[in-house]
PDB file of N, CA and C in Angstrom:
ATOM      1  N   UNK A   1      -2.735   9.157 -10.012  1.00  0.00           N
ATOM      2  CA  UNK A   1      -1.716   8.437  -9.280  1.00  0.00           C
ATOM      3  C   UNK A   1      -0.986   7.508 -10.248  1.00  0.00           C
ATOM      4  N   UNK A   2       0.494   7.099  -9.754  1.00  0.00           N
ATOM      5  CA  UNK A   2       1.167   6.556 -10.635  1.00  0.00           C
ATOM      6  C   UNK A   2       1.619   5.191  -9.801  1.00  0.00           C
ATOM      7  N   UNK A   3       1.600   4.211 -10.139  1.00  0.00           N
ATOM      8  CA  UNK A   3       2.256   2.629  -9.362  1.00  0.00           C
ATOM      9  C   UNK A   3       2.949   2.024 -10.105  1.00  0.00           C
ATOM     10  N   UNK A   4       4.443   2.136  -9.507  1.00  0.00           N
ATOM     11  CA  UNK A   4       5.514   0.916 -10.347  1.00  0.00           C
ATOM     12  C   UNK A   4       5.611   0.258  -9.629  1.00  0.00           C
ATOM     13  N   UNK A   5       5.711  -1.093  -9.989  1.00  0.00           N
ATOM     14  CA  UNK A   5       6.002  -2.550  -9.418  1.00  0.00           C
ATOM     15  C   UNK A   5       7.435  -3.202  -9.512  1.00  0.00           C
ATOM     16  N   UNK A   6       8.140  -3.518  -8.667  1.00  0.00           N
ATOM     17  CA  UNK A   6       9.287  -4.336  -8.831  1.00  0.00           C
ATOM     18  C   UNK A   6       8.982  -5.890  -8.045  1.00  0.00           C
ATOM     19  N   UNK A   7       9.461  -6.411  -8.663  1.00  0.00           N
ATOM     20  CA  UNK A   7       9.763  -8.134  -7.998  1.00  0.00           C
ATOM     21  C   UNK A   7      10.869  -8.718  -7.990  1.00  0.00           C
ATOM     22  N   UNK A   8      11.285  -8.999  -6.530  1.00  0.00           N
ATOM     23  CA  UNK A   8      12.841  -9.561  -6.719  1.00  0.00           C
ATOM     24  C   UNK A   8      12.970 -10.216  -5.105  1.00  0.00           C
ATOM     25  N   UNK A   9      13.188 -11.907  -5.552  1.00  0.00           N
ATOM     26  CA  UNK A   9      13.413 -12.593  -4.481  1.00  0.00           C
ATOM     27  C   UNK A   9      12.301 -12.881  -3.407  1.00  0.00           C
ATOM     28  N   UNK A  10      11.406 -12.950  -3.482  1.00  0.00           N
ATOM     29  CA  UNK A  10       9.718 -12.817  -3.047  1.00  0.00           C
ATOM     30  C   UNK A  10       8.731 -11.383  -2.509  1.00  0.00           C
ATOM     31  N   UNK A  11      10.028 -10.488  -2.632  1.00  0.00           N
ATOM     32  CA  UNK A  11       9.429  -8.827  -2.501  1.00  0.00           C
ATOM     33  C   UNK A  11       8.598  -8.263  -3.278  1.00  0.00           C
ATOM     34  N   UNK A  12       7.399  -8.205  -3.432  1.00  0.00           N
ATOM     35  CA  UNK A  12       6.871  -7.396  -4.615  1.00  0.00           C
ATOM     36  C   UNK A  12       6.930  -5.963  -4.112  1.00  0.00           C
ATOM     37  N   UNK A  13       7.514  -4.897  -4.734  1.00  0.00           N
ATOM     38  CA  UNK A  13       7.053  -3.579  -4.198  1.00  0.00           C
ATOM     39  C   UNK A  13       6.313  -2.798  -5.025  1.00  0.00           C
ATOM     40  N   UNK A  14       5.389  -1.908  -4.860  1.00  0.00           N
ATOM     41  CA  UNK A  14       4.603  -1.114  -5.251  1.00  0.00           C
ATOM     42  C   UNK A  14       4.843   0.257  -4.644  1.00  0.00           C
ATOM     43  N   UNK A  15       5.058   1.042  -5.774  1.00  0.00           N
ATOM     44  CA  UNK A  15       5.873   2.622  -5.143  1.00  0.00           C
ATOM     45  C   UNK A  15       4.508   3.757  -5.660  1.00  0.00           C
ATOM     46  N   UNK A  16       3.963   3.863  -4.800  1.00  0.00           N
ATOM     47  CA  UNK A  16       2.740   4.854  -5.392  1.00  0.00           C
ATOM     48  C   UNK A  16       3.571   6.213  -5.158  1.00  0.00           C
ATOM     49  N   UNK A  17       2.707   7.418  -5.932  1.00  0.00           N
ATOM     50  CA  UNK A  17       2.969   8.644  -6.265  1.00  0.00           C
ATOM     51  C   UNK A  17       1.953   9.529  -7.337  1.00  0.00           C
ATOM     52  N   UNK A  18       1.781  10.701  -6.550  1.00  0.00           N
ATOM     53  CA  UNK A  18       0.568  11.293  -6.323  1.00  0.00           C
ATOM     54  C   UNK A  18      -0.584  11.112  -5.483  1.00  0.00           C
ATOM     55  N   UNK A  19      -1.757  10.952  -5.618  1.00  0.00           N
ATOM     56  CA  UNK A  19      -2.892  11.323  -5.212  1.00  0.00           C
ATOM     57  C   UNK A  19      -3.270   9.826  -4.814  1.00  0.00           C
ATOM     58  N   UNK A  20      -3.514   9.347  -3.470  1.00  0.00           N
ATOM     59  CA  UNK A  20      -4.332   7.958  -3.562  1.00  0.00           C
ATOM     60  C   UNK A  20      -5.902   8.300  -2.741  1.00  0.00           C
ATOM     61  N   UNK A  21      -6.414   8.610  -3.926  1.00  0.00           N
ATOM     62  CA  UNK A  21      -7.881   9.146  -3.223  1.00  0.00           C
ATOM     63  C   UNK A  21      -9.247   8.177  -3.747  1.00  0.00           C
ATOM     64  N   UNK A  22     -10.044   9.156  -3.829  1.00  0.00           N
ATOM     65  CA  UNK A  22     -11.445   7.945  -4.309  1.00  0.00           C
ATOM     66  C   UNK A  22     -11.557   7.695  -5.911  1.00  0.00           C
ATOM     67  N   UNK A  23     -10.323   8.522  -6.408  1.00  0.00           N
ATOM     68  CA  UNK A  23     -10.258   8.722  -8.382  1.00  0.00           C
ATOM     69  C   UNK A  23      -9.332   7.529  -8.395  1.00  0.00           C
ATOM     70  N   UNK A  24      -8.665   6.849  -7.445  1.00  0.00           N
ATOM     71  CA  UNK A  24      -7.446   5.987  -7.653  1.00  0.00           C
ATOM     72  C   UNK A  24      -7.218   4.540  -6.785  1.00  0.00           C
ATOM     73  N   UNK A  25      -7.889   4.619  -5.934  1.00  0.00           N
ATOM     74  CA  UNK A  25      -8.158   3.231  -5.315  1.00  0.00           C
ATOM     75  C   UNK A  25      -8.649   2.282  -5.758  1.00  0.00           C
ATOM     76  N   UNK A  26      -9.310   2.278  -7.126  1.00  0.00           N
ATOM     77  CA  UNK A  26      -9.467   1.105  -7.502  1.00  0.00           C
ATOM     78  C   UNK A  26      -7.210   0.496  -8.357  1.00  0.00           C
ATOM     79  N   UNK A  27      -7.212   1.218  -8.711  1.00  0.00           N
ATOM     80  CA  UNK A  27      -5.683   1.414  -9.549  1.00  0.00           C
ATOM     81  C   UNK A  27      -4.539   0.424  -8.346  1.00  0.00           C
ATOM     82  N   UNK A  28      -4.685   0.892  -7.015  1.00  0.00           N
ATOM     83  CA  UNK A  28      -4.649   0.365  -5.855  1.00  0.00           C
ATOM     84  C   UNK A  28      -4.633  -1.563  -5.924  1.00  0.00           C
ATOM     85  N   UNK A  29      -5.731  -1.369  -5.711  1.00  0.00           N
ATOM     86  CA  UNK A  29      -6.629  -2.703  -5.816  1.00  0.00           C
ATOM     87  C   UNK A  29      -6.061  -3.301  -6.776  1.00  0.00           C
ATOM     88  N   UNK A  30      -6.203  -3.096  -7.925  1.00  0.00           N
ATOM     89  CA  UNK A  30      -5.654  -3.938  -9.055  1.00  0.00           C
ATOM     90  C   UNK A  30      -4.217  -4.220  -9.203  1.00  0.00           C
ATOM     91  N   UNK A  31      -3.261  -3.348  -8.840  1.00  0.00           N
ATOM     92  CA  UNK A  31      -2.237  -3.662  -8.510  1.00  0.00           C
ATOM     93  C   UNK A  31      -1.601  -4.852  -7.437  1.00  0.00           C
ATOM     94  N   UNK A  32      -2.311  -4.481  -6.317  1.00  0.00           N
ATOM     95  CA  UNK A  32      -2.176  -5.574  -5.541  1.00  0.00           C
ATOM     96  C   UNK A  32      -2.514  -7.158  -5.800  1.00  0.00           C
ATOM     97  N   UNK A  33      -3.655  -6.920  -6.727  1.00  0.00           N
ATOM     98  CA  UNK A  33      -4.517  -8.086  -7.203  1.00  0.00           C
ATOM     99  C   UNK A  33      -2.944  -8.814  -7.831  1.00  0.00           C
ATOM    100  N   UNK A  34      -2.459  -8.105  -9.170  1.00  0.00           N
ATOM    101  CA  UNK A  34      -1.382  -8.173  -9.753  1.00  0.00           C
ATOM    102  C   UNK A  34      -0.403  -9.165  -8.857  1.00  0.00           C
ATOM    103  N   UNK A  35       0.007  -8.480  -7.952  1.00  0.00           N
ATOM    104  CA  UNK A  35       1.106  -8.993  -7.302  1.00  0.00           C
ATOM    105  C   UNK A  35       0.750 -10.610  -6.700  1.00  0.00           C
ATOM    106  N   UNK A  36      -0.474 -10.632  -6.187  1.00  0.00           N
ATOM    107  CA  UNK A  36      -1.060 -11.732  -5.172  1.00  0.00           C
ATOM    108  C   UNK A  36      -1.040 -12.695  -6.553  1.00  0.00           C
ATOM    109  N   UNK A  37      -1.824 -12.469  -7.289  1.00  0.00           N
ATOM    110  CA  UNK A  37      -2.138 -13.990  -8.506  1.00  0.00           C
ATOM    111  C   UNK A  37      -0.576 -13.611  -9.246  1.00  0.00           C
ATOM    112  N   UNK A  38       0.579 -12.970  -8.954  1.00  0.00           N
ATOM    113  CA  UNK A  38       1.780 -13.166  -9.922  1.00  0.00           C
ATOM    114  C   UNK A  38       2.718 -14.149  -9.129  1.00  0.00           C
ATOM    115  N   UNK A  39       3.920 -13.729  -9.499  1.00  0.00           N
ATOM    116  CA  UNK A  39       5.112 -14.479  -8.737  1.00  0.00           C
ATOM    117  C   UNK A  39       5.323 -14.834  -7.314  1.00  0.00           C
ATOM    118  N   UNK A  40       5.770 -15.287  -6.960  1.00  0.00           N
ATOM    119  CA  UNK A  40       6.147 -16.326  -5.780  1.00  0.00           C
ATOM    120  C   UNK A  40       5.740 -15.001  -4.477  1.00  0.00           C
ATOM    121  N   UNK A  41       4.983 -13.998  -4.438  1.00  0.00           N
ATOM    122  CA  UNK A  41       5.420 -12.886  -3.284  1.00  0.00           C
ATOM    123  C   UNK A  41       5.225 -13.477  -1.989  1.00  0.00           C
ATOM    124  N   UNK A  42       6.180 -13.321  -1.066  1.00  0.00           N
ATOM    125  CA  UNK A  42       6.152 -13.089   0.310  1.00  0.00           C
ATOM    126  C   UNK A  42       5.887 -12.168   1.353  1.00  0.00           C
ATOM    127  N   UNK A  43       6.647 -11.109   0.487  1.00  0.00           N
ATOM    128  CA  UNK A  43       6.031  -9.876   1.118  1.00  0.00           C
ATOM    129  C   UNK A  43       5.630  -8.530  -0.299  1.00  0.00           C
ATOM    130  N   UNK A  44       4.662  -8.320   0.786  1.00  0.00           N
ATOM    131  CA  UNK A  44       4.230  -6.883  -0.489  1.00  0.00           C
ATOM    132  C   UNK A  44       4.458  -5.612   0.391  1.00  0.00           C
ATOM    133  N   UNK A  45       5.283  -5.203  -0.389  1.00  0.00           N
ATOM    134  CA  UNK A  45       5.477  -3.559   0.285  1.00  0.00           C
ATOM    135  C   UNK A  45       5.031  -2.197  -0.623  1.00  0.00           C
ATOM    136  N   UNK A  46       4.578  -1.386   0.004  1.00  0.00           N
ATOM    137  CA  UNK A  46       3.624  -0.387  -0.817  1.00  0.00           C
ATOM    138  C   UNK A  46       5.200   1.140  -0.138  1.00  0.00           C
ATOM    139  N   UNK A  47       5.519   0.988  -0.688  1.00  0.00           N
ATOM    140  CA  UNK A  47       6.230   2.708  -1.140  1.00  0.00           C
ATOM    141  C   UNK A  47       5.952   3.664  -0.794  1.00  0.00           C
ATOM    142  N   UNK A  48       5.301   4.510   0.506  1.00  0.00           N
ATOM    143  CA  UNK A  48       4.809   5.606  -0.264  1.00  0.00           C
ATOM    144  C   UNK A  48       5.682   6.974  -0.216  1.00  0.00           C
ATOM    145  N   UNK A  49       6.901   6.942  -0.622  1.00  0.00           N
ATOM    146  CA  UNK A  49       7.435   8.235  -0.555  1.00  0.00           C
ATOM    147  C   UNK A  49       7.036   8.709  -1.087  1.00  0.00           C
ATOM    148  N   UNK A  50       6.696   8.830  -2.493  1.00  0.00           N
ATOM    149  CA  UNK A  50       6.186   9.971  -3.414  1.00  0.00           C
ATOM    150  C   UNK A  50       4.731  10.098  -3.602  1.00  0.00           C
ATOM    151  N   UNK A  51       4.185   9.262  -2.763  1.00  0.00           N
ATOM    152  CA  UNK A  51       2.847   9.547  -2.577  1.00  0.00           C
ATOM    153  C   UNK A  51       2.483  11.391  -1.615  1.00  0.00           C
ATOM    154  N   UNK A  52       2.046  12.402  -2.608  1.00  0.00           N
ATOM    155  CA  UNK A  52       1.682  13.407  -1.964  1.00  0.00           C
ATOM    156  C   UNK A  52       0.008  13.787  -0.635  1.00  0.00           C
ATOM    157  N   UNK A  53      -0.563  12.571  -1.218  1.00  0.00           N
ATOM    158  CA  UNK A  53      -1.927  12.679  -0.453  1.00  0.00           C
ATOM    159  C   UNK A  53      -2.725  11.575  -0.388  1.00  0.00           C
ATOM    160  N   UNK A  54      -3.183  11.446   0.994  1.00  0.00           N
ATOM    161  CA  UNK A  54      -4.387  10.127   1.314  1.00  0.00           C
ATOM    162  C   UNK A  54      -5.198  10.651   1.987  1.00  0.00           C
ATOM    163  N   UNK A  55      -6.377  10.573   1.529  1.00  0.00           N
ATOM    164  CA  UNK A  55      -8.121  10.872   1.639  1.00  0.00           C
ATOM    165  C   UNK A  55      -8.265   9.309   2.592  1.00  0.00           C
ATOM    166  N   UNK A  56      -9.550   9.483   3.317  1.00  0.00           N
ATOM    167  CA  UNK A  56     -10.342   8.624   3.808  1.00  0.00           C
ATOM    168  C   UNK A  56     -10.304   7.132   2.975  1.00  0.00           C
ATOM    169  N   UNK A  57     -10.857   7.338   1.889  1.00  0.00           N
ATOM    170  CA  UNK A  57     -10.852   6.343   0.710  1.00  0.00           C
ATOM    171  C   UNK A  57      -9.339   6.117   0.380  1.00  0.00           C
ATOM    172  N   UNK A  58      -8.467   6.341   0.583  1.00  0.00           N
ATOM    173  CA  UNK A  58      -7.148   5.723  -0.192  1.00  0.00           C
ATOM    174  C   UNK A  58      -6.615   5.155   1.556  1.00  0.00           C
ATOM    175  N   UNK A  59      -7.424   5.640   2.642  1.00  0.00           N
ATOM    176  CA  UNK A  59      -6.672   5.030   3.847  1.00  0.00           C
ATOM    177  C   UNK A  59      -7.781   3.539   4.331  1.00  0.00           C
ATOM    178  N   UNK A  60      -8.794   3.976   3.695  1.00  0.00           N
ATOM    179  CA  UNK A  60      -9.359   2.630   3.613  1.00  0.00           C
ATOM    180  C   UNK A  60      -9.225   1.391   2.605  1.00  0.00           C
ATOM    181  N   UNK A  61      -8.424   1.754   1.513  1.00  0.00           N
ATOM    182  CA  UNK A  61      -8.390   1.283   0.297  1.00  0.00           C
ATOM    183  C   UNK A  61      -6.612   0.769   0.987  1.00  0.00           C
ATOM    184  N   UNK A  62      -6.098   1.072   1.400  1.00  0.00           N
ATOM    185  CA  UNK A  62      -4.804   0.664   2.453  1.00  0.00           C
ATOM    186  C   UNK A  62      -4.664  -0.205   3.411  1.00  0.00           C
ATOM    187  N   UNK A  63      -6.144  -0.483   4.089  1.00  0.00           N
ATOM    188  CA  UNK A  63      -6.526  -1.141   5.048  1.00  0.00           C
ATOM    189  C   UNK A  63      -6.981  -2.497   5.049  1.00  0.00           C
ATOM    190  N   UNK A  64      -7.896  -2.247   3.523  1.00  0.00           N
ATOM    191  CA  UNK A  64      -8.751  -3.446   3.442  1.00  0.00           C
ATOM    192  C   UNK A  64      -7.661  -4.136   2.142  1.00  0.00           C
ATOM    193  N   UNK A  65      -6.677  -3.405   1.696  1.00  0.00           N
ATOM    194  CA  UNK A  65      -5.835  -4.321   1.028  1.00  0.00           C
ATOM    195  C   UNK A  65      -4.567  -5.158   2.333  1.00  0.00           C
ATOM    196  N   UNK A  66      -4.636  -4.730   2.647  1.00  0.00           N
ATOM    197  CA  UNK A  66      -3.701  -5.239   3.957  1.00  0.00           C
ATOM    198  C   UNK A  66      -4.202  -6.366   4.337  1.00  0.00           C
ATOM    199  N   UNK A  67      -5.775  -6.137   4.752  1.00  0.00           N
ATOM    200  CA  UNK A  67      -6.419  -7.477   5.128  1.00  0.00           C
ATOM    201  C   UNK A  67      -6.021  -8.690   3.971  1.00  0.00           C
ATOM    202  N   UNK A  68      -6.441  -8.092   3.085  1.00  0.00           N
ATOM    203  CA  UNK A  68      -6.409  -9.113   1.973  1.00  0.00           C
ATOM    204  C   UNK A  68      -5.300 -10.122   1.692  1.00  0.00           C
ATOM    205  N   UNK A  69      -3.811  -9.032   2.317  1.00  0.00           N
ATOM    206  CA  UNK A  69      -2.389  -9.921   1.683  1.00  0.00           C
ATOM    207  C   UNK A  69      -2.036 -10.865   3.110  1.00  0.00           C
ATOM    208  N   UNK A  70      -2.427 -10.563   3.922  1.00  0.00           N
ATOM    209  CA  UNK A  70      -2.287 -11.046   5.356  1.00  0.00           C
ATOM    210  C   UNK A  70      -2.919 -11.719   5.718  1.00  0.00           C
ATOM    211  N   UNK A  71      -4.370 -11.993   4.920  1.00  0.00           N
ATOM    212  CA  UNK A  71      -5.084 -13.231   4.871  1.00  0.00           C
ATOM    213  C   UNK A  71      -4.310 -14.422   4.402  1.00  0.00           C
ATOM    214  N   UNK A  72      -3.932 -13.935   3.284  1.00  0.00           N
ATOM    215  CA  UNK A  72      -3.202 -14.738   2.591  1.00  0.00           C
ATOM    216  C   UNK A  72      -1.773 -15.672   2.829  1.00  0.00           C
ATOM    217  N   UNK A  73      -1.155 -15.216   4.103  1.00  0.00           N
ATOM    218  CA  UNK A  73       0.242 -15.255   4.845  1.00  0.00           C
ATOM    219  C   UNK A  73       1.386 -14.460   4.133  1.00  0.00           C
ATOM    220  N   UNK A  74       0.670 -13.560   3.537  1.00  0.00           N
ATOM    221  CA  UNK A  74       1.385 -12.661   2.999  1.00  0.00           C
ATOM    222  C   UNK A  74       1.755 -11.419   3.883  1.00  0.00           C
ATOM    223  N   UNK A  75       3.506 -10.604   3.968  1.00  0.00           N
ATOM    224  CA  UNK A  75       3.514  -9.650   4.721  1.00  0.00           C
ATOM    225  C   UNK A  75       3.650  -8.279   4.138  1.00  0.00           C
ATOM    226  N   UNK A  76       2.483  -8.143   4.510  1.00  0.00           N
ATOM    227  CA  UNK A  76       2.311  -6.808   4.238  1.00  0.00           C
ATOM    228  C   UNK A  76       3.064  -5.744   4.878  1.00  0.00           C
ATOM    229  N   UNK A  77       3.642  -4.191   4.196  1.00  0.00           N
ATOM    230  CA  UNK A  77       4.660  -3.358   5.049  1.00  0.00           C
ATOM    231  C   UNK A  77       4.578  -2.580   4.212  1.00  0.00           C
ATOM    232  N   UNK A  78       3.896  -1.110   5.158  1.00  0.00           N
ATOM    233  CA  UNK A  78       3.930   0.520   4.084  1.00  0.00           C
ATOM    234  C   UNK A  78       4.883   1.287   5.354  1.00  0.00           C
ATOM    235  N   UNK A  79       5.940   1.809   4.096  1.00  0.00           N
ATOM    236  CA  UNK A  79       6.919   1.995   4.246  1.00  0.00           C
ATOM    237  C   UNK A  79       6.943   4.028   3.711  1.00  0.00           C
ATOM    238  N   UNK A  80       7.759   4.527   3.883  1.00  0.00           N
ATOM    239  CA  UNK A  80       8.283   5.878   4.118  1.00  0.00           C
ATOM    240  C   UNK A  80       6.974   6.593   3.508  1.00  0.00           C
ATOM    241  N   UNK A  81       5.893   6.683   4.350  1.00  0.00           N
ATOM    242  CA  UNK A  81       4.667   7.633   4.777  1.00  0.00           C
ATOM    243  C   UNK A  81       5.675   8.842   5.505  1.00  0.00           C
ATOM    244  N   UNK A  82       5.302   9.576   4.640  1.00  0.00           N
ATOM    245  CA  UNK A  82       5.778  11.185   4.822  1.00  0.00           C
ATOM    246  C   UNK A  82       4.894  12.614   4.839  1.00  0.00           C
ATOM    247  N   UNK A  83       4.649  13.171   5.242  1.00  0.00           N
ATOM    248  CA  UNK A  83       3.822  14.362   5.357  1.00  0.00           C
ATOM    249  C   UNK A  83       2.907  14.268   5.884  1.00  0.00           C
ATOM    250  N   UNK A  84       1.636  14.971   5.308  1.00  0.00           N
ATOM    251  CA  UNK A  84       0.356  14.762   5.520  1.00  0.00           C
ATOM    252  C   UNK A  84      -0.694  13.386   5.054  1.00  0.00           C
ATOM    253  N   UNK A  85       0.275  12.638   4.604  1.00  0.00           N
ATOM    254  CA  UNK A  85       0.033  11.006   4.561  1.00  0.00           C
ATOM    255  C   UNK A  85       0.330  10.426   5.807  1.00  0.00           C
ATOM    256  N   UNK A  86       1.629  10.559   6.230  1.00  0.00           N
ATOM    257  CA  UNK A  86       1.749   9.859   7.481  1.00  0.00           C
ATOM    258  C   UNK A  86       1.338  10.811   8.599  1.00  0.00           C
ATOM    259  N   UNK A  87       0.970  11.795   8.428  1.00  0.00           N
ATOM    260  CA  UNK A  87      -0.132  12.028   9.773  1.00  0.00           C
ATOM    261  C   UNK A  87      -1.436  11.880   9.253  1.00  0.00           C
ATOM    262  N   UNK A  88      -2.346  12.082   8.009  1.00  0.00           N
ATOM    263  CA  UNK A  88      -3.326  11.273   8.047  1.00  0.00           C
ATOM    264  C   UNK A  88      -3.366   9.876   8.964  1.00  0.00           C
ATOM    265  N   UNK A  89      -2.498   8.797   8.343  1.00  0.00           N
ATOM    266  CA  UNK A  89      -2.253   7.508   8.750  1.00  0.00           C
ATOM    267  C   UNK A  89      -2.547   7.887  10.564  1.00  0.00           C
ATOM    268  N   UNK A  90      -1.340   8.291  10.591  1.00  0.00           N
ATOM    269  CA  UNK A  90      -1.298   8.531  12.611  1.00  0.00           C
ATOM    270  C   UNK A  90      -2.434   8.524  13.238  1.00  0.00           C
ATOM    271  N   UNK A  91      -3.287   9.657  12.337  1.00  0.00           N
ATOM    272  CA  UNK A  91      -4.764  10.288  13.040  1.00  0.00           C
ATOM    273  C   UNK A  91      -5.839   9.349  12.987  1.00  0.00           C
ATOM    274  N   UNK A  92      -5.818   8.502  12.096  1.00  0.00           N
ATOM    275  CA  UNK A  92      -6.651   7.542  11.649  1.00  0.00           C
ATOM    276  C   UNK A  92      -6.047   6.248  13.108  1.00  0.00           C
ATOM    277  N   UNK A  93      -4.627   6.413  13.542  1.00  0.00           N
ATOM    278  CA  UNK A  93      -4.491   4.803  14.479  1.00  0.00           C
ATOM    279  C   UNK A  93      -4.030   3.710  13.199  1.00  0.00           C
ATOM    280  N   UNK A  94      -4.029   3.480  12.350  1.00  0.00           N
ATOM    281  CA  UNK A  94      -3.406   2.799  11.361  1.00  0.00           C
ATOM    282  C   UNK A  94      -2.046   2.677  10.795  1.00  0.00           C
ATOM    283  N   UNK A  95      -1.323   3.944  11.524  1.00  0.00           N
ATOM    284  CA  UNK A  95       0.266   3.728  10.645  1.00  0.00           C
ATOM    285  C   UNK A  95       0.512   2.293  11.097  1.00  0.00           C
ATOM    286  N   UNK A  96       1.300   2.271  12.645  1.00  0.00           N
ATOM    287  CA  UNK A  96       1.802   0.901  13.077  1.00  0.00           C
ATOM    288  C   UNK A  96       1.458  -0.200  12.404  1.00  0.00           C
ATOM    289  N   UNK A  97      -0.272  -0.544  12.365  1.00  0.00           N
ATOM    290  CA  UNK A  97      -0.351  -1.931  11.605  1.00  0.00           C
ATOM    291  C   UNK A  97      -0.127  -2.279  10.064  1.00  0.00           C
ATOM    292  N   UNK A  98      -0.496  -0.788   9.980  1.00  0.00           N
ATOM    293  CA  UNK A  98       0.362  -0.800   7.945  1.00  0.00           C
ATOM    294  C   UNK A  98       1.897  -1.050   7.910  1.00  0.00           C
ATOM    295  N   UNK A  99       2.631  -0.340   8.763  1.00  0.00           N
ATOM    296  CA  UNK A  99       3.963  -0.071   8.786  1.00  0.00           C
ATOM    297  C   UNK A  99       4.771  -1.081   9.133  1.00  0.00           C
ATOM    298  N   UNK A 100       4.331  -2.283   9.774  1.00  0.00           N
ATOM    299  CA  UNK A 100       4.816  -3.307  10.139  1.00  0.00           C
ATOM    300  C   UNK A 100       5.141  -2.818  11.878  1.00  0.00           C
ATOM    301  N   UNK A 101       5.269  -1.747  12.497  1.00  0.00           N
ATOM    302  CA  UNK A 101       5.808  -1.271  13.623  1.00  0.00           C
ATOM    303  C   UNK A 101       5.401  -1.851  14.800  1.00  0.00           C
TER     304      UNK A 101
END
């Protein structure tokens, strides 16, 4: 899996692409870590158009980072889930609260 980061105006975004499975959730994690101890963020938004696939572990690794930024009063928002990601998500009951919806 691949994660670019942009920051601009308290947005951090994170655009994953490829695989977010049990080989890449830590990559996940650390990224987010990134964003939370960096610049001023308000909201963190996770990308996933070009994300091709989410396993159990990358939808839990989605979940419990969510907790984490929203603990924080941070707003969390996963954004253009497409394919068999966003019906994973669906099947799981999790898009809406990831998605902001």
């Amino acid at each position: 899996m691949r994660i670019t980061s942009r920051s601009a105006d308290g947005v951090t975004r994170l655009s994953l692409a490829g695989e977010l499975d049990m080989s890449s959730t830590q990559l996940l994690h650390d990224q987010v870590t990134a964003a939370l101890d960096g610049a001023h963020t308000r909201t963190l938004v996770i990308d996933a158009v070009e994300l091709d696939f989410c396993d159990s572990s990358g939808i839990q690794a989605l979940v419990v980072n969510h907790r984490r930024v929203t603990e924080r009063g941070i707003t969390f928002r996963l954004t253009n889930a497409r394919g068999v990601t966003r019906r994973a998500l669906q099947i799981t009951g999790v898009l809406d609260a990831l998605s902001g919806d």
